[in-house]
N, C-alpha and C. Protein backbone atom coordinates (compact mmCIF):
# COMPACT_ATOMS: atom_id res chain seq x y z
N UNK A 1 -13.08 8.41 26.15
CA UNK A 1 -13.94 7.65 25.27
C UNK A 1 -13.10 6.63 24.52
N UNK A 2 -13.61 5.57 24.41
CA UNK A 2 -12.78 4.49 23.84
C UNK A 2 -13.89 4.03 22.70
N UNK A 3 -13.23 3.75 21.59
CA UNK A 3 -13.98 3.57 20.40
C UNK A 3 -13.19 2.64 19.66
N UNK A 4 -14.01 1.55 19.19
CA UNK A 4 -13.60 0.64 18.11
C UNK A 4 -14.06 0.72 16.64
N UNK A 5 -13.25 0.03 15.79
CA UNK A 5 -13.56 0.58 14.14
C UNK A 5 -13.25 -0.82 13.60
N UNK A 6 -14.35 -1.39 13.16
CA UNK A 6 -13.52 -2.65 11.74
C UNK A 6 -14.14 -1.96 10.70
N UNK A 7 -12.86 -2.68 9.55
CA UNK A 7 -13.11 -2.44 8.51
C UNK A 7 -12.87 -3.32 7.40
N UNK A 8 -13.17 -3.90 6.20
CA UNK A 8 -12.49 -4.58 5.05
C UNK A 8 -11.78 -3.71 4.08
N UNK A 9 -10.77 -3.23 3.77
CA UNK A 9 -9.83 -2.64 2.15
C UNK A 9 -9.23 -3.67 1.55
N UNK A 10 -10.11 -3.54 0.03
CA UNK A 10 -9.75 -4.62 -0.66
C UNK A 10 -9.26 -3.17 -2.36
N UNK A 11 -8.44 -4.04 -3.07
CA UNK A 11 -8.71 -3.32 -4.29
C UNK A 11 -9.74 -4.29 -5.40
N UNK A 12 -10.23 -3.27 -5.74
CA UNK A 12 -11.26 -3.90 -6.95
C UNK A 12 -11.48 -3.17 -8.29
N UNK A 13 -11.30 -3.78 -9.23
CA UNK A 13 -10.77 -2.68 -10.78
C UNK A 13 -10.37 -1.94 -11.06
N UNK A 14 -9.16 -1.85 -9.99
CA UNK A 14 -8.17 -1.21 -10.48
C UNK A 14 -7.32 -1.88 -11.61
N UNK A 15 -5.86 -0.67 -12.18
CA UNK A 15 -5.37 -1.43 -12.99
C UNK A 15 -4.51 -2.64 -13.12
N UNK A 16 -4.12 -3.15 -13.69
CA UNK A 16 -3.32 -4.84 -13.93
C UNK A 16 -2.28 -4.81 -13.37
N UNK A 17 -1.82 -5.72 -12.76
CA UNK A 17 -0.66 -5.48 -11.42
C UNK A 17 -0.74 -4.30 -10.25
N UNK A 18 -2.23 -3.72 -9.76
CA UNK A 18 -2.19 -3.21 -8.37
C UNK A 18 -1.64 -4.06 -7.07
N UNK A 19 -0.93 -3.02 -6.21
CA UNK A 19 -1.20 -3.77 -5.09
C UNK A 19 -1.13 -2.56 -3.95
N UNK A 20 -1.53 -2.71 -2.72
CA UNK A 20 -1.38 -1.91 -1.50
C UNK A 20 -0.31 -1.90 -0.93
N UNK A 21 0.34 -0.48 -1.10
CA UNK A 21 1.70 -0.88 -0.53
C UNK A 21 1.99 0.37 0.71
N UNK A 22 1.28 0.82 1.35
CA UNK A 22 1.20 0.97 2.09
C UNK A 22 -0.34 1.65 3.15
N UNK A 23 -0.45 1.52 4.33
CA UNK A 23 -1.65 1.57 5.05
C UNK A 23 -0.83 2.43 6.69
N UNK A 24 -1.59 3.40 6.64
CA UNK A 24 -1.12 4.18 7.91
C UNK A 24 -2.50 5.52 8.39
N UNK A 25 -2.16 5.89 9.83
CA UNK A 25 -3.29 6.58 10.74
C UNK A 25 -2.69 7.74 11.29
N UNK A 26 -3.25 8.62 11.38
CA UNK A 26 -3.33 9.41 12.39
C UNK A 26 -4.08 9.94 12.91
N UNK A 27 -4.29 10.68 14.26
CA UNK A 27 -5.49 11.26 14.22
C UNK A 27 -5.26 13.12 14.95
N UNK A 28 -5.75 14.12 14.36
CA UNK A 28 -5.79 15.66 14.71
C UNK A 28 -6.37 15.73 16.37
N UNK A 29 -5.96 15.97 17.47
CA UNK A 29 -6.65 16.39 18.49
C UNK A 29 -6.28 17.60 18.66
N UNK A 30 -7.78 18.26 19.30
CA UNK A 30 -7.55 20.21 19.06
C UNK A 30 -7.63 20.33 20.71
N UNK A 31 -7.69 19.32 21.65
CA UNK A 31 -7.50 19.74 22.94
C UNK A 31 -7.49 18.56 23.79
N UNK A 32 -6.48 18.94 25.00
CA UNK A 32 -6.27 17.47 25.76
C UNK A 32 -5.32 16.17 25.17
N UNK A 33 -5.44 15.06 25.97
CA UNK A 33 -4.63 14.13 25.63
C UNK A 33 -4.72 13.48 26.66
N UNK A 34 -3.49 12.45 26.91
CA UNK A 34 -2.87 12.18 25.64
C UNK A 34 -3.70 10.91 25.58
N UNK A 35 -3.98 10.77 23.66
CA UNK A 35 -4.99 10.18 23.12
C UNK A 35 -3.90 8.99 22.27
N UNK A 36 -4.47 7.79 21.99
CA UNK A 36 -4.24 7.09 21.64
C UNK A 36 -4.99 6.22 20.34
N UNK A 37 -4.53 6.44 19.07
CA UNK A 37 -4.97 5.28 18.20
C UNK A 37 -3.71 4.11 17.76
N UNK A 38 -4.72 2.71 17.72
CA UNK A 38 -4.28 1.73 17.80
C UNK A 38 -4.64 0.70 16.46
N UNK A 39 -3.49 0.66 15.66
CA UNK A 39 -4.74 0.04 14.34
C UNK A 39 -3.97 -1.26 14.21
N UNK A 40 -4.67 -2.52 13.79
CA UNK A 40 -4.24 -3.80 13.37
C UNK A 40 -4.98 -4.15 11.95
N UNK A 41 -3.89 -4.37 11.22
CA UNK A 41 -3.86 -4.90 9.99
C UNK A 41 -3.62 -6.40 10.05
N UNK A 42 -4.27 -7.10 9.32
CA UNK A 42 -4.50 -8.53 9.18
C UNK A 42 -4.85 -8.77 7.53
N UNK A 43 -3.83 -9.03 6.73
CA UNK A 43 -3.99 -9.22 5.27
C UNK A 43 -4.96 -10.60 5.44
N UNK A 44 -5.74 -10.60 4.03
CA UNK A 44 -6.52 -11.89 3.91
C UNK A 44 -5.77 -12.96 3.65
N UNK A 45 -4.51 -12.04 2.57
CA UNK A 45 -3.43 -13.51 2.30
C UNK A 45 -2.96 -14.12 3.50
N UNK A 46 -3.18 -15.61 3.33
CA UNK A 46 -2.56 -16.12 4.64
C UNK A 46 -1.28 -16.45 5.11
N UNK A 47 -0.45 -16.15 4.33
CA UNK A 47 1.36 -15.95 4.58
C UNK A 47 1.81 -14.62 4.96
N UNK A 48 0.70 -13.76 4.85
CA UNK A 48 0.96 -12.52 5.62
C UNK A 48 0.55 -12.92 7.15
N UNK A 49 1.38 -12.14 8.16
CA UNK A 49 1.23 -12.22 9.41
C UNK A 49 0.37 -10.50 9.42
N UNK A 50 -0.34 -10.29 10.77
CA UNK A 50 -0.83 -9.19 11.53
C UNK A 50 0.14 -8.37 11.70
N UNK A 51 0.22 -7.08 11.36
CA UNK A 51 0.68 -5.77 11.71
C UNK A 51 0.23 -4.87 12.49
N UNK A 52 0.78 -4.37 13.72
CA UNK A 52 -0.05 -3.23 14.75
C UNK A 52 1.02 -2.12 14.91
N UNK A 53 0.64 -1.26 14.82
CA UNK A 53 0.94 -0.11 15.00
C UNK A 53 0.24 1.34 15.79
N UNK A 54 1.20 2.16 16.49
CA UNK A 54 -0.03 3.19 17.38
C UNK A 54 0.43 4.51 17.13
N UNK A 55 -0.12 4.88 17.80
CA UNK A 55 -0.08 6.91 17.49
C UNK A 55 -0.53 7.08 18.35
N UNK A 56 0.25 7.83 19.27
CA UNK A 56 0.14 8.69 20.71
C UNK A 56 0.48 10.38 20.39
N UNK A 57 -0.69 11.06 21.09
CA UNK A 57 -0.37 12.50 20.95
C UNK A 57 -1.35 12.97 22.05
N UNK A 58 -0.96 14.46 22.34
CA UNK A 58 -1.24 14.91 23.19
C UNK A 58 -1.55 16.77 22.43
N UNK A 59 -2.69 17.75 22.78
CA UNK A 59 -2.45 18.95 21.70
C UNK A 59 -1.16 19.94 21.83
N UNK A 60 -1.35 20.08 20.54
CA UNK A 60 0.03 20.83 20.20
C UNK A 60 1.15 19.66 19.25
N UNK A 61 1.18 18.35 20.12
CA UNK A 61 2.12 17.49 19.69
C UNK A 61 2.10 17.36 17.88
N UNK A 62 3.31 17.06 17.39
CA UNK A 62 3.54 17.30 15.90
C UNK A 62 2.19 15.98 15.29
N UNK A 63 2.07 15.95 14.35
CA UNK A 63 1.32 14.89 13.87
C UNK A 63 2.34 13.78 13.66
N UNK A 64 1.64 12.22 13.60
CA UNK A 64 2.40 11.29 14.44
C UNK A 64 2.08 10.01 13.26
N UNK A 65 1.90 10.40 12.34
CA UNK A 65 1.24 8.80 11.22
C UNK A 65 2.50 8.23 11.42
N UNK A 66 2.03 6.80 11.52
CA UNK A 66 2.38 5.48 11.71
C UNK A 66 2.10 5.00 10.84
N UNK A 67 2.58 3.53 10.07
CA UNK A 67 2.19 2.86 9.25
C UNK A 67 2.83 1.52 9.04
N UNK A 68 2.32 1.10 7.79
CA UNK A 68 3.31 -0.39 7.41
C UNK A 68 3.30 -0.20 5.99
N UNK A 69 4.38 -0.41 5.27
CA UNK A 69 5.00 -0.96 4.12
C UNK A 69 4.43 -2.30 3.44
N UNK A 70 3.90 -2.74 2.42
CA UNK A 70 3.87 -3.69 1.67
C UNK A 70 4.53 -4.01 0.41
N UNK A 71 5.48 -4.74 -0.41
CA UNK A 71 6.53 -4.78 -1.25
C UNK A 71 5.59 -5.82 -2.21
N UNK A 72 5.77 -5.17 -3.63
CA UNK A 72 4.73 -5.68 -4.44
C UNK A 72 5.49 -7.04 -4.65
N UNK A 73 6.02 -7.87 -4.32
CA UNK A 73 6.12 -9.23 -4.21
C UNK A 73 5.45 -9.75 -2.92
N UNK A 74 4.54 -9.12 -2.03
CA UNK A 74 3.51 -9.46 -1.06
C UNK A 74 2.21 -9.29 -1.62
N UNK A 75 2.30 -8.86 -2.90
CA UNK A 75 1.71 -8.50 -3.66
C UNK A 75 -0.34 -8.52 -2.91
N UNK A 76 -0.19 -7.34 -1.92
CA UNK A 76 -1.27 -7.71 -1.01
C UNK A 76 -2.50 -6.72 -1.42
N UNK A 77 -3.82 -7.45 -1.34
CA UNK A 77 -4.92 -7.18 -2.63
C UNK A 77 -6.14 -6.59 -1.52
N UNK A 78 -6.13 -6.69 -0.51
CA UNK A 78 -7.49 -7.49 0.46
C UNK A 78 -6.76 -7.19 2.17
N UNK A 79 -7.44 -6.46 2.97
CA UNK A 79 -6.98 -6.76 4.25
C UNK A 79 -8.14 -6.25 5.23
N UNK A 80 -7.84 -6.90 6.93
CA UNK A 80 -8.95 -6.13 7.38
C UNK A 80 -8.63 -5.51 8.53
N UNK A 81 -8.89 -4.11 9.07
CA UNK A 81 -8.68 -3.62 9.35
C UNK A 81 -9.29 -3.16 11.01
N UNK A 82 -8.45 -3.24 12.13
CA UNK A 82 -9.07 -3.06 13.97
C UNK A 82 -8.29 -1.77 14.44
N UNK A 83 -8.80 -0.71 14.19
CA UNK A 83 -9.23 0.46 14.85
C UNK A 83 -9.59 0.56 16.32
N UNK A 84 -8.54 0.80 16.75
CA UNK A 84 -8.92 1.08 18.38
C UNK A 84 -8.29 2.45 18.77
N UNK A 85 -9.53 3.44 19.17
CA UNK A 85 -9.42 4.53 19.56
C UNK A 85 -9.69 5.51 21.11
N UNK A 86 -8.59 6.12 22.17
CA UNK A 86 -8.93 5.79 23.35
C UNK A 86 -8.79 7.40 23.52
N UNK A 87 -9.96 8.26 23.38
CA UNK A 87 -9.85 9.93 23.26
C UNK A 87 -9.62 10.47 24.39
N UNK A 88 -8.17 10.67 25.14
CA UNK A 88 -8.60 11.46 26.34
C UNK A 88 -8.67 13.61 25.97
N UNK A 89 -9.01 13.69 25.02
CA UNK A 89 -9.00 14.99 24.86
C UNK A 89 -10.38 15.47 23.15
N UNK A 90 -10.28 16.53 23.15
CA UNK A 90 -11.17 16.68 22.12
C UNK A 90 -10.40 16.14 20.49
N UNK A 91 -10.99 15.21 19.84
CA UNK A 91 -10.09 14.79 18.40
C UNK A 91 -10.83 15.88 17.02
N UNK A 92 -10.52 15.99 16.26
CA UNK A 92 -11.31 16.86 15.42
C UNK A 92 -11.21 15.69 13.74
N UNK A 93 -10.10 14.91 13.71
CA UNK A 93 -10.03 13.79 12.82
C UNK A 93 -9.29 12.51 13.00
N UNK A 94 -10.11 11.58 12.56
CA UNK A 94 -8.80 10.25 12.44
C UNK A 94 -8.63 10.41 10.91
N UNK A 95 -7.45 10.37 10.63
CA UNK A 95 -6.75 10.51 9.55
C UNK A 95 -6.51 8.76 8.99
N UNK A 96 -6.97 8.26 8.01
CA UNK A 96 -6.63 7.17 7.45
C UNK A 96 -6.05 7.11 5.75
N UNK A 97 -4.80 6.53 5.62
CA UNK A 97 -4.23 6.46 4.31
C UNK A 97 -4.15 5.35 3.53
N UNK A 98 -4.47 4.97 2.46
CA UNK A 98 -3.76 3.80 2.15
C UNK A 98 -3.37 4.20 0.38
N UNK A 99 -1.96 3.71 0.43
CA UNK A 99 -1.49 3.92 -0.84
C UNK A 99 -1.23 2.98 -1.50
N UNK A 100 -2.00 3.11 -3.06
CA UNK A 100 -2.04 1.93 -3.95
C UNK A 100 -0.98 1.66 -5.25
N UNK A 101 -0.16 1.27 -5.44
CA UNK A 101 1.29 1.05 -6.21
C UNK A 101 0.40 0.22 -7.20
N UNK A 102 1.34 0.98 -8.30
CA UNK A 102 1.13 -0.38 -9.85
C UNK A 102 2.39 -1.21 -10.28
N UNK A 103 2.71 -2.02 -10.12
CA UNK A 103 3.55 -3.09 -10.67
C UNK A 103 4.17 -2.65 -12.12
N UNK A 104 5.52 -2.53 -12.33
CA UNK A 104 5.42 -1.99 -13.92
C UNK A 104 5.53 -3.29 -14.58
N UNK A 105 4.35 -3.20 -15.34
CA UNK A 105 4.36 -4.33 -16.63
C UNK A 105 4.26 -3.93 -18.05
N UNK A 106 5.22 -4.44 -18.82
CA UNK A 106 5.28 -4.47 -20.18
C UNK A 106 4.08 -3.97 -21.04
N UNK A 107 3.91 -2.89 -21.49
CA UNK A 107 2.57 -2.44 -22.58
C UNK A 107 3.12 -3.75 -23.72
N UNK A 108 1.94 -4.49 -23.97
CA UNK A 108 2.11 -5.63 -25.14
C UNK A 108 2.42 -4.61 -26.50
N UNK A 109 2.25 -3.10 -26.80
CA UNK A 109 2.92 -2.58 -27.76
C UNK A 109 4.58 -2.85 -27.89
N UNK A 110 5.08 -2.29 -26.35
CA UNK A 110 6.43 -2.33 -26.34
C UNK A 110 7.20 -3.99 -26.57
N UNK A 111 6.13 -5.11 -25.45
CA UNK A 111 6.97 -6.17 -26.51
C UNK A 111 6.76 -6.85 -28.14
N UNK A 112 5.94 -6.43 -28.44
CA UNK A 112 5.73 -6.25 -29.92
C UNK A 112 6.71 -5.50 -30.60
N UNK A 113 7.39 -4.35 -30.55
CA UNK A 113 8.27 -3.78 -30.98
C UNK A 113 9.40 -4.32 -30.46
N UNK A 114 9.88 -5.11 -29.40
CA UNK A 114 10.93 -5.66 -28.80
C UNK A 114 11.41 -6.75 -29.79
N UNK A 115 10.09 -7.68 -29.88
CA UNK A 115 10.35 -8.88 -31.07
C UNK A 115 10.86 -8.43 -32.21
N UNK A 116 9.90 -7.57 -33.12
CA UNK A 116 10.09 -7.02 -34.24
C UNK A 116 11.93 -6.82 -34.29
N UNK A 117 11.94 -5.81 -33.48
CA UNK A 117 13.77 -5.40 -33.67
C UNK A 117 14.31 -6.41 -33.59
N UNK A 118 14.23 -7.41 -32.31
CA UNK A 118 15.27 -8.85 -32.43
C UNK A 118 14.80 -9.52 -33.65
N UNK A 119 13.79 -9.44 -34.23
CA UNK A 119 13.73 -10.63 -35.23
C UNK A 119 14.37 -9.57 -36.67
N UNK A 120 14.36 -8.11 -36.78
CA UNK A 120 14.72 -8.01 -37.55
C UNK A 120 16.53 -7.97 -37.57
N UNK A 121 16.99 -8.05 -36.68
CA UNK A 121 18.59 -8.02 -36.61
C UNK A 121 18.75 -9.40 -36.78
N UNK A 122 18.36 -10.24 -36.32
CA UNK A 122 18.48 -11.81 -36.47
C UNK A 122 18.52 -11.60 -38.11
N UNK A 123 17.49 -11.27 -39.11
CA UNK A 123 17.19 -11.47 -40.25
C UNK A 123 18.55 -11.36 -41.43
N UNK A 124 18.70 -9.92 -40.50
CA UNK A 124 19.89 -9.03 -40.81
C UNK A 124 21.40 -9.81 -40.84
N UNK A 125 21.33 -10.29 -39.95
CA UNK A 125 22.52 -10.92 -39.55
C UNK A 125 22.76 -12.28 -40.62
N UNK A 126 21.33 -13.28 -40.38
CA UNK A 126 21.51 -14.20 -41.51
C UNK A 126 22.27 -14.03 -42.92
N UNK A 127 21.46 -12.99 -43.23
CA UNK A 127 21.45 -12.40 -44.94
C UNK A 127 22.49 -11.91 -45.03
N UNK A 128 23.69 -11.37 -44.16
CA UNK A 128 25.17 -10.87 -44.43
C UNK A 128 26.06 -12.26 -44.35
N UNK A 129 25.08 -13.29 -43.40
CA UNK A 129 26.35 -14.43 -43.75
C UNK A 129 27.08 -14.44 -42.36
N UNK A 130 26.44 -14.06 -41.79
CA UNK A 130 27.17 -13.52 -40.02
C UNK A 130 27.68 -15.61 -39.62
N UNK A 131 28.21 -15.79 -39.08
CA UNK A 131 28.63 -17.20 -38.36
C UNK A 131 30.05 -17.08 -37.45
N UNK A 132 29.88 -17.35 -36.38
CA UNK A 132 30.69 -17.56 -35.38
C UNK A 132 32.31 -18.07 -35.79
């Protein structure tokens, strides 16, 4: 049996600096083989190129996820997704992952307290008469 899958994964309200940083498949077969999934990733951003990747197994064989990496300076939001699935045996799941990373950004508390201290050592420094 041969089976196709599209899909769109986008993030949407999540928190401030999300991004997808990684997307990967597998799939459980409880008899027969050897079976084949085939997935293509195509980010919406257009300086991203297409990613394909496959997973071959046969039963018994260890589980086999495949995937791709995204580095939050690809900072990738939106992608779409070609599922191609070719069952030569009984499957019991396709396994799909995608893991969503947060960017670490500054709580505006912490640079608020950042200023405060530099401006109070600056202050500090004036008022003793400090000069090079």
């Amino acid at each position: 049996m041969n089976t196709g899958i599209h899909y769109e994964e986008a993030i949407s309200g999540g928190p401030a600096g999300s991004y997808i940083s990684r997307e990967e498949s597998d799939f459980d077969i409880t008899f027969g083989g050897p079976s084949t999934l085939t997935k293509v990733i195509t980010p919406v951003i257009p300086a991203l190129g297409a990613v394909t990747f496959s997973c071959v197994r046969t039963t018994g064989s260890p589980l086999c996820p495949q995937g791709v990496s995204f580095t939050e300076a690809q900072n990738l939001q939106d992608f779409m997704a070609d599922v191609t699935f070719v069952d030569n045996g009984t499957t019991a799941a396709i396994i799909d992952t995608t893991i969503e990373s947060v960017r670490a950004v500054p709580a505006p508390a912490s640079l608020i307290l950042l200023g405060l201290g530099l401006g109070s050592a600056a202050l500090v420094l004036s008022r003793r008469g400090y000069r090079r």
